[in-house]
C-alpha atoms as a PDB file:
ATOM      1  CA  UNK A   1      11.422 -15.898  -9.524  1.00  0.00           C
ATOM      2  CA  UNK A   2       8.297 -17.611 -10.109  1.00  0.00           C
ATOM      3  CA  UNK A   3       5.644 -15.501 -12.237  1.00  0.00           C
ATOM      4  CA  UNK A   4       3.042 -15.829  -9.369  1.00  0.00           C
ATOM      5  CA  UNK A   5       5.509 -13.874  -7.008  1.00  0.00           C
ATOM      6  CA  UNK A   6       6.355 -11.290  -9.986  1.00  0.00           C
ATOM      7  CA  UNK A   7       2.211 -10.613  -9.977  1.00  0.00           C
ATOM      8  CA  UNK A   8       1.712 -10.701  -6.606  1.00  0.00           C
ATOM      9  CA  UNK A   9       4.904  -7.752  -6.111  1.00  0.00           C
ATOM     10  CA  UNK A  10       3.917  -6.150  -8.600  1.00  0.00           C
ATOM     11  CA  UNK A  11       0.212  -6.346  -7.550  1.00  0.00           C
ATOM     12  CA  UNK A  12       1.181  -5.168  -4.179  1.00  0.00           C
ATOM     13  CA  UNK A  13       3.184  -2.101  -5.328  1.00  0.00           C
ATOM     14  CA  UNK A  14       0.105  -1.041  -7.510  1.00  0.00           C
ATOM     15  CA  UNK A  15      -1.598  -1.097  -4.288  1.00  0.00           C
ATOM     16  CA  UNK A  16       0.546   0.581  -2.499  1.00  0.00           C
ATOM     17  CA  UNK A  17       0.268   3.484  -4.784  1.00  0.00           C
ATOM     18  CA  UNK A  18      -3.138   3.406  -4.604  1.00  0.00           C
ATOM     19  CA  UNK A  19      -3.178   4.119  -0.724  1.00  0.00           C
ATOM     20  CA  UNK A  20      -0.387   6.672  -0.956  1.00  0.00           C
ATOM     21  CA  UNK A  21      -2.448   8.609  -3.802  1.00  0.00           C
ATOM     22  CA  UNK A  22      -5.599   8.087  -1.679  1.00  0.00           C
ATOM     23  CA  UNK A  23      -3.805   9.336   1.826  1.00  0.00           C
ATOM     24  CA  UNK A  24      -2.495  12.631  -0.118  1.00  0.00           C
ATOM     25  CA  UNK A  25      -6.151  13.353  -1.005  1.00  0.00           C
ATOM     26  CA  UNK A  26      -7.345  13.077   2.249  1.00  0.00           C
ATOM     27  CA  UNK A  27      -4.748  15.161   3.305  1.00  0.00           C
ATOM     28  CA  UNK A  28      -5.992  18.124   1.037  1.00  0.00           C
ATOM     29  CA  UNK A  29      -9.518  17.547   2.507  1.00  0.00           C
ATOM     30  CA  UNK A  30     -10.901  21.234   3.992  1.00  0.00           C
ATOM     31  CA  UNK A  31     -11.908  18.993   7.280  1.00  0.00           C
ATOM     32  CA  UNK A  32      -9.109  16.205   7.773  1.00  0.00           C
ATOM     33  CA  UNK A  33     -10.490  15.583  10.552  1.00  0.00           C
ATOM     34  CA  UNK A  34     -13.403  14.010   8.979  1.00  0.00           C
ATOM     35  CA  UNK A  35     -11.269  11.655   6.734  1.00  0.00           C
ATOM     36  CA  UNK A  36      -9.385  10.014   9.732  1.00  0.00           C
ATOM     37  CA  UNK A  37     -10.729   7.174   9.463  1.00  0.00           C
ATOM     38  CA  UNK A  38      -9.566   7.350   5.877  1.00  0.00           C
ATOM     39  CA  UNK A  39      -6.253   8.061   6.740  1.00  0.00           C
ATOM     40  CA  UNK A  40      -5.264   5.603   9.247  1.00  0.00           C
ATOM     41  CA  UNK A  41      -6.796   2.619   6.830  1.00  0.00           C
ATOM     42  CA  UNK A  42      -4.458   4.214   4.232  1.00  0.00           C
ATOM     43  CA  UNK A  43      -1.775   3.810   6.525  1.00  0.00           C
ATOM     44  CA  UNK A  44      -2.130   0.653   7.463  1.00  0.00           C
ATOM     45  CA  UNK A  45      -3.233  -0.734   4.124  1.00  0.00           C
ATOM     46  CA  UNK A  46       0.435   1.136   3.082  1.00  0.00           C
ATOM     47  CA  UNK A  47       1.683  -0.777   5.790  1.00  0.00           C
ATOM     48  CA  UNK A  48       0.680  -4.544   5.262  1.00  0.00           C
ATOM     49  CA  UNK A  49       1.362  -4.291   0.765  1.00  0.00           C
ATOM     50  CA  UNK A  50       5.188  -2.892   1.859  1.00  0.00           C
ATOM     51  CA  UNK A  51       5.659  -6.199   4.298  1.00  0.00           C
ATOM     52  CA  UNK A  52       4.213  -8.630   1.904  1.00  0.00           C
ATOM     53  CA  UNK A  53       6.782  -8.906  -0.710  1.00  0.00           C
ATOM     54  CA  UNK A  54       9.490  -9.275   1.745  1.00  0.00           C
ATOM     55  CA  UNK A  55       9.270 -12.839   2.259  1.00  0.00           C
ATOM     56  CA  UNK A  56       9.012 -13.478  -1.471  1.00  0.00           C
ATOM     57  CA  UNK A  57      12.217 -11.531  -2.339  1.00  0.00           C
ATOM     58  CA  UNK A  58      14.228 -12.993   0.533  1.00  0.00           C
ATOM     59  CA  UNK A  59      13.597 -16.453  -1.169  1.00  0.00           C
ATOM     60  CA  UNK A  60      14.069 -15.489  -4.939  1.00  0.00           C
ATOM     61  CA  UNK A  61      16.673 -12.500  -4.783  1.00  0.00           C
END
């Protein structure tokens, strides 16, 4: 697999923890309600780093 792919997975997995981590703190908010927002841009920012190594892995696994 080409090193630019290994970056980019590896670059979207780091990301991927990053909205995870910042989704569970929103959770623990006192008003959740108030960090919607928040929480569905977590989601879909979850979302669009899980799909984007597919393509990459399909070709080089």
């Amino acid at each position: 697999m080409p090193t630019q792919y290994e970056d980019c997975i590896k670059a979207c997995l780091e990301c991927l923890d990053a909205c995870n981590t910042c989704f569970d703190s929103c959770l623990k908010e006192e008003d959740v309600n108030m960090m919607a927002e928040c929480i569905s841009l977590d989601r879909e920012c979850a979302i669009a780093v899980t799909a984007m190594p597919t393509p990459m892995l399909v070709l080089y696994l």
